[in-house]
Protein backbone atom coordinates (compact mmCIF):
# COMPACT_ATOMS: atom_id res chain seq x y z
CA UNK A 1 146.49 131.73 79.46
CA UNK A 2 144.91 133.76 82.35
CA UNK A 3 146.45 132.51 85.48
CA UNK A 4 144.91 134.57 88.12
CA UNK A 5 141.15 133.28 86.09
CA UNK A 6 142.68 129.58 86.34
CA UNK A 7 143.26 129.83 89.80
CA UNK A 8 140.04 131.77 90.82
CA UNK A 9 137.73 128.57 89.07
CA UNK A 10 139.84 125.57 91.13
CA UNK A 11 139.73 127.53 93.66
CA UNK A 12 135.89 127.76 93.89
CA UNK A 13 136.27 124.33 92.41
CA UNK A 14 137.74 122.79 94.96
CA UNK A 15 135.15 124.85 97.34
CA UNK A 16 132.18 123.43 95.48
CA UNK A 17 133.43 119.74 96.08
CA UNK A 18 134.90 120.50 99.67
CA UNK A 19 130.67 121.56 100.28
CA UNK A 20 129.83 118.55 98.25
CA UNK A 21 131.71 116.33 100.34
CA UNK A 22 130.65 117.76 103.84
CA UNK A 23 126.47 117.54 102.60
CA UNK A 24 127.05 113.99 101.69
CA UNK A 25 128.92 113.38 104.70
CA UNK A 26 126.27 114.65 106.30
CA UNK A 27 123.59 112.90 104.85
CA UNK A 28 125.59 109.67 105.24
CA UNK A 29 126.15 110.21 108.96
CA UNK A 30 122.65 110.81 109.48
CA UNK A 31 121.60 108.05 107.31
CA UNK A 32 123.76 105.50 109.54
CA UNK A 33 121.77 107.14 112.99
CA UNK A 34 118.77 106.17 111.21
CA UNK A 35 119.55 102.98 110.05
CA UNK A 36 120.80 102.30 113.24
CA UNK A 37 117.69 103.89 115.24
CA UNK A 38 115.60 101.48 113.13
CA UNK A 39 117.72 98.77 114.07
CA UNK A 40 117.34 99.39 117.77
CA UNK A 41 113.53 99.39 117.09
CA UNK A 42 113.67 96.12 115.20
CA UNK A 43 115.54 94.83 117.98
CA UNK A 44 112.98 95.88 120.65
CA UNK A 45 110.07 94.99 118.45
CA UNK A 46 111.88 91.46 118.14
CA UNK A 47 112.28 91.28 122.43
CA UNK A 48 108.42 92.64 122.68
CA UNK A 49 107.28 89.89 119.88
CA UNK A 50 109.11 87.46 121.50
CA UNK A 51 107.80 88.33 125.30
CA UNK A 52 104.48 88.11 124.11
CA UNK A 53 105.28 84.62 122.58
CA UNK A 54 106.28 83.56 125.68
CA UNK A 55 103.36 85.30 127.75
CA UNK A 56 100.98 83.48 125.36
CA UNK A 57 102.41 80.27 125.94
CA UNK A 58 102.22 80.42 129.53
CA UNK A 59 98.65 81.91 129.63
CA UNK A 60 98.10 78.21 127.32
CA UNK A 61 100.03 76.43 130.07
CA UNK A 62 97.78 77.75 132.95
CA UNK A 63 94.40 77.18 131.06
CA UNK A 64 95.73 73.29 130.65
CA UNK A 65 96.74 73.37 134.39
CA UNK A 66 93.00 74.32 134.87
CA UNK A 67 91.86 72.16 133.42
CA UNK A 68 94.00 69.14 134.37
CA UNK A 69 92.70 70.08 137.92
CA UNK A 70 89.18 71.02 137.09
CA UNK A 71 89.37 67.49 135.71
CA UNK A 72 90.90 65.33 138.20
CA UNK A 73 88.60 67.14 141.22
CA UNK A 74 85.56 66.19 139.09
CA UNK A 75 86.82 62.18 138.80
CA UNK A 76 88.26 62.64 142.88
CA UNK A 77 84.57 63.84 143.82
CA UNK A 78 83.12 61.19 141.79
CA UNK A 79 84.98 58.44 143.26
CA UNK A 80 84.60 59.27 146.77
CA UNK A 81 81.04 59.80 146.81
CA UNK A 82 80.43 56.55 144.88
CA UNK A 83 83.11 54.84 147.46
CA UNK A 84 81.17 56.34 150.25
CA UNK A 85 78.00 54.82 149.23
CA UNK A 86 79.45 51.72 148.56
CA UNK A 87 81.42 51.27 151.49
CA UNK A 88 78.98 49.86 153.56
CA UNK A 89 77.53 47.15 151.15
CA UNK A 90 80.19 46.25 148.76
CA UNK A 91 84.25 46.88 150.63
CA UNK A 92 85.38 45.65 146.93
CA UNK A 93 84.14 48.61 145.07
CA UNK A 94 84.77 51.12 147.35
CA UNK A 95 88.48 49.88 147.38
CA UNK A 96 88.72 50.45 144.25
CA UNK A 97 87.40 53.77 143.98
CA UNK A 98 90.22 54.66 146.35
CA UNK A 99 92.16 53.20 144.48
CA UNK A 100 91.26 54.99 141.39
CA UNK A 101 90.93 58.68 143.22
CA UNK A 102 95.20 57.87 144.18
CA UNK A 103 95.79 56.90 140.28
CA UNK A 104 94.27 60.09 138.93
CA UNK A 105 95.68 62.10 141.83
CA UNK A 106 99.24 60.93 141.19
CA UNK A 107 99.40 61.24 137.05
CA UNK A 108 97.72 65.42 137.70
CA UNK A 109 100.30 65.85 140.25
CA UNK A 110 103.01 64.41 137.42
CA UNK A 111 101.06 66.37 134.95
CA UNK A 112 101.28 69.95 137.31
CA UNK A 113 104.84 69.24 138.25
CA UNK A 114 105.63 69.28 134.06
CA UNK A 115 103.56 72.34 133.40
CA UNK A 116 105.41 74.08 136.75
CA UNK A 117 108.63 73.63 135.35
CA UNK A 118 107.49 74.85 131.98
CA UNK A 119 106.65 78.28 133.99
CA UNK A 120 109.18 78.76 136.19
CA UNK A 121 112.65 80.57 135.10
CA UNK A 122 115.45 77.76 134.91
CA UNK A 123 117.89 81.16 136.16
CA UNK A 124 115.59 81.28 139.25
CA UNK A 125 116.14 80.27 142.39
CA UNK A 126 113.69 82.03 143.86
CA UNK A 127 111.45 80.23 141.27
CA UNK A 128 111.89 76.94 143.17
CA UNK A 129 111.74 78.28 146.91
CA UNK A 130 108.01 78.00 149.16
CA UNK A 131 105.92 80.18 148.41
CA UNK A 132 105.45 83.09 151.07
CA UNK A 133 102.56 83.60 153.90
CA UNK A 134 101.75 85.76 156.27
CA UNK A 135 104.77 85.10 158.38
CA UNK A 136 107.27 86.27 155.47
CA UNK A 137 105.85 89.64 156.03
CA UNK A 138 108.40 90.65 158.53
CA UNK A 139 111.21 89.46 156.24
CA UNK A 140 109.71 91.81 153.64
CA UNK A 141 109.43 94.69 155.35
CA UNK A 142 113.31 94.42 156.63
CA UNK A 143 113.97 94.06 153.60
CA UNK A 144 112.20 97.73 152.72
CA UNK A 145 114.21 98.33 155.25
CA UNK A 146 117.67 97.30 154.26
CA UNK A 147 116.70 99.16 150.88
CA UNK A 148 116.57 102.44 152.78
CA UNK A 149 112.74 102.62 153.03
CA UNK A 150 111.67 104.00 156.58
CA UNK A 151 108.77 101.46 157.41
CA UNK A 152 107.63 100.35 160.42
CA UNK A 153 105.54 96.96 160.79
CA UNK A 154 102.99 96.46 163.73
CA UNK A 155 100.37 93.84 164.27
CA UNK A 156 97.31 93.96 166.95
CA UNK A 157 94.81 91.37 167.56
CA UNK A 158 95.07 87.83 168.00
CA UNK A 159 96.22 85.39 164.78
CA UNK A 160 93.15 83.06 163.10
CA UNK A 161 93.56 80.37 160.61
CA UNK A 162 92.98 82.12 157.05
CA UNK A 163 91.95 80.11 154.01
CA UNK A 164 94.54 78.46 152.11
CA UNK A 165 96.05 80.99 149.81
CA UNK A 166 95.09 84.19 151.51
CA UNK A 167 98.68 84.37 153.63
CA UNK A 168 100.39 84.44 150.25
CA UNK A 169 97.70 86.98 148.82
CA UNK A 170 98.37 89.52 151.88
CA UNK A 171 101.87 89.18 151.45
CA UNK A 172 101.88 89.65 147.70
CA UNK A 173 99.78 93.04 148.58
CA UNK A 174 102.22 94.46 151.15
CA UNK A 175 104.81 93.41 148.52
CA UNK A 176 102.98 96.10 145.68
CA UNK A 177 101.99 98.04 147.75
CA UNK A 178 105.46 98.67 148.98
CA UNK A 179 106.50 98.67 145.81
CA UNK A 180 104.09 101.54 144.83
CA UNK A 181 105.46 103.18 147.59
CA UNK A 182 109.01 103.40 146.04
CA UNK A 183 107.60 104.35 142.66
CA UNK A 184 105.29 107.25 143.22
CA UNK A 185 105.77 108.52 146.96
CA UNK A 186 108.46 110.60 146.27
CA UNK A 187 111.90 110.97 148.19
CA UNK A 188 112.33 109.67 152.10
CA UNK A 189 108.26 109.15 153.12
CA UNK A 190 107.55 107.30 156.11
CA UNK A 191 105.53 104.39 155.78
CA UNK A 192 103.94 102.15 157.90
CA UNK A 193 102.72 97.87 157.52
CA UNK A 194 99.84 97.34 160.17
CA UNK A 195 98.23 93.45 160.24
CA UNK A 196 95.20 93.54 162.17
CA UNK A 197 93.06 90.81 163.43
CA UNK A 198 89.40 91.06 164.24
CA UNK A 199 86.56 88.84 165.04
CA UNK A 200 85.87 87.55 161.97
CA UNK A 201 88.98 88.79 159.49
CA UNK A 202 92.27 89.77 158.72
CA UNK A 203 93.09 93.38 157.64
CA UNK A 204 96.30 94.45 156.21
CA UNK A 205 96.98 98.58 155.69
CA UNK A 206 99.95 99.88 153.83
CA UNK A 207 100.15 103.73 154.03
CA UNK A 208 102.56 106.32 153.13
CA UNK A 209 103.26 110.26 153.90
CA UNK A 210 104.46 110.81 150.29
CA UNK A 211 102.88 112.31 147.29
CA UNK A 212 99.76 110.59 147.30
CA UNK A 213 97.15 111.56 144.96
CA UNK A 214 99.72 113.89 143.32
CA UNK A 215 101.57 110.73 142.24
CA UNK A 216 98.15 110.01 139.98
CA UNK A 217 97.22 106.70 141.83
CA UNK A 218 93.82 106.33 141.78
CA UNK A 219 93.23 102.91 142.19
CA UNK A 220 93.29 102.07 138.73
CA UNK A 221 96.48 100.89 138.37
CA UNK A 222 97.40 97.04 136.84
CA UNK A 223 99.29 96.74 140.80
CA UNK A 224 96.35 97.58 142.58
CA UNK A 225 93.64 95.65 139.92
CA UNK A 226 95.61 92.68 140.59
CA UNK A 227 95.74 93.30 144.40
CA UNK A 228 91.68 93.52 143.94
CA UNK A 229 91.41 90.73 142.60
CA UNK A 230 94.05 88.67 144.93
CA UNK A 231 91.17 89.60 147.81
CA UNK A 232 88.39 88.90 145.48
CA UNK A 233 89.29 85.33 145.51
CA UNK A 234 88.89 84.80 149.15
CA UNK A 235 85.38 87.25 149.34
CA UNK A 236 87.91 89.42 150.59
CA UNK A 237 87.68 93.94 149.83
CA UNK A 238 90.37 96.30 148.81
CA UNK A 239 90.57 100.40 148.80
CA UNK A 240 93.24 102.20 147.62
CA UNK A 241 93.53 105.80 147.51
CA UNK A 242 95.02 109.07 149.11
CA UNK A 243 94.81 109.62 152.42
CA UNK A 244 93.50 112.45 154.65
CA UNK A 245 96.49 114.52 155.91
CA UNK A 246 98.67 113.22 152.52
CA UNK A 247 99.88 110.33 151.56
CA UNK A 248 98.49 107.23 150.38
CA UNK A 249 96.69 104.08 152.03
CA UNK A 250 95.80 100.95 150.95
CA UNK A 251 93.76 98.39 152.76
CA UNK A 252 92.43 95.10 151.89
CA UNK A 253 90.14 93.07 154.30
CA UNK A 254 89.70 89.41 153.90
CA UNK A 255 87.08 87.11 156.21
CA UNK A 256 88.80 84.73 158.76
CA UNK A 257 87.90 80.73 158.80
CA UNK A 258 84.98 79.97 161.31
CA UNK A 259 85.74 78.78 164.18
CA UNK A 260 85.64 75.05 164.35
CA UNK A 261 84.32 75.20 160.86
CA UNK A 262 84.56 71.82 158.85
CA UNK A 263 87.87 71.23 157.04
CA UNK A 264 89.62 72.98 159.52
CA UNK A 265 92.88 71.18 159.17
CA UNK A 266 93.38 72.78 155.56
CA UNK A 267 93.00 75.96 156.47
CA UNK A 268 96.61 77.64 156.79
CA UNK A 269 97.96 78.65 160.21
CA UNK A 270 97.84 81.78 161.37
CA UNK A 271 100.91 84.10 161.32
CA UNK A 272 103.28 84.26 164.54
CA UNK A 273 102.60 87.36 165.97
């Protein structure tokens, strides 16, 4: 028997099945990063199916909320213009059309307060807190503040009752528009919050000395659509864009109450100056 020949073929054997084993190892090892690659995609795709689960069964819960209050204003209005009329000739029938406008009023407040707690997160507590107005502002912009954001707040003018809802819509634009700052201004900018009043509205200005319109904000962002629309609601206007000298400015106007104009009492009070 040829021993040196024996030797050479395990030898080159042995090499064969030593390559073998290191291109299935190979394979294997990059057959587990796939599988688990695809797992972390199946995982996300799982989260994403089940956010959009959740944001279709709250955009259901606000339609119903619509329309449990489109509903009950329509039976209110009835009620109290039929009580109005009668009033005068009939005291019977225009109790009880009070007393059906504080029936229907009651069961849609029971009815909101279900659908409320159906949207808000149970881990929350800011969830459950007020919401905030123009006189939260402040607080906010501390807050920018205390996160290391040098912003300076400053109001002129003197404070007019807004519309219900508009304190909380100028507050929830400084709040994005803040944010927007923090996102796409770049490193230490200097921003400024200015509230002013005049004769007949309320103007709010957020601007910035960062990037500006090298930070690709051109007012077509989903932040500043849905500040647009927050000001749409009260006949209110919005511009957003870079600003001469750098930076970036946004500015949203919305049209004060009238003076001594009817329903006064609803309106909400202005912000301390």
């Amino acid at each position: 028997m040829d021993w040196p020949l024996l030797a050479f073929a395990l030898g080159v054997g042995a090499l064969l099945l030593a390559v073998v084993a290191a291109v299935l190892g190979g394979r294997l090892r990059g057959a587990r990063a796939r599988i688990g690659a695809l797992e972390a995609e199946l995982s996300r795709d799982t989260e994403a199916e089940r956010a959009l689960a959740a944001a279709d069964e709250r955009a259901r819960i606000a339609r119903e909320m619509h329309d449990v209050v489109a509903h009950t204003l329509s039976v209110v209005v009835a009620q109290a213009d039929g009580g109005r009329f009668a009033g005068a000739q009939d005291p019977v029938l225009s109790q009880r059309a009070l007393e059906t406008i504080a029936d229907v009023g009651r069961s849609a407040l029971a009815e909101m307060r279900a659908m409320l707690g159906l949207l808000r997160d149970t881990d929350s507590e800011v969830a459950l807190g007020p919401q905030p107005s123009l006189r939260d502002i402040p607080t906010l912009v501390a807050s920018a503040r205390e996160d290391g954001l040098d912003v300076s707040y400053v109001t002129t003018g003197t404070p007019r009752p807004l519309p219900i809802g508009a304190g909380l819509a100028m507050y929830r634009i400084v709040q994005e528009a803040l944010t927007n700052v923090r996102k796409h201004a770049g490193p230490s900018p200097s921003v400024y919050v200015q509230l002013t009043w005049e004769a007949d509205a309320a103007v709010v200005a957020v601007g910035d000395d960062g990037r500006g319109a090298a930070a690709r904000r051109d007012g077509s962002g989903l932040g500043i659509a849905g500040m647009r629309e927050r000001v749409g609601v009260f006949g209110g206007s919005l511009t957003a864009g870079p600003r001469a000298g750098g930076g970036f400015l946004v500015r949203a106007r919305l049209p004060l109450a009238p003076r001594g104009a009817p329903g006064s009492p609803s309106l909400e009070a202005a912000a301390d100056a």
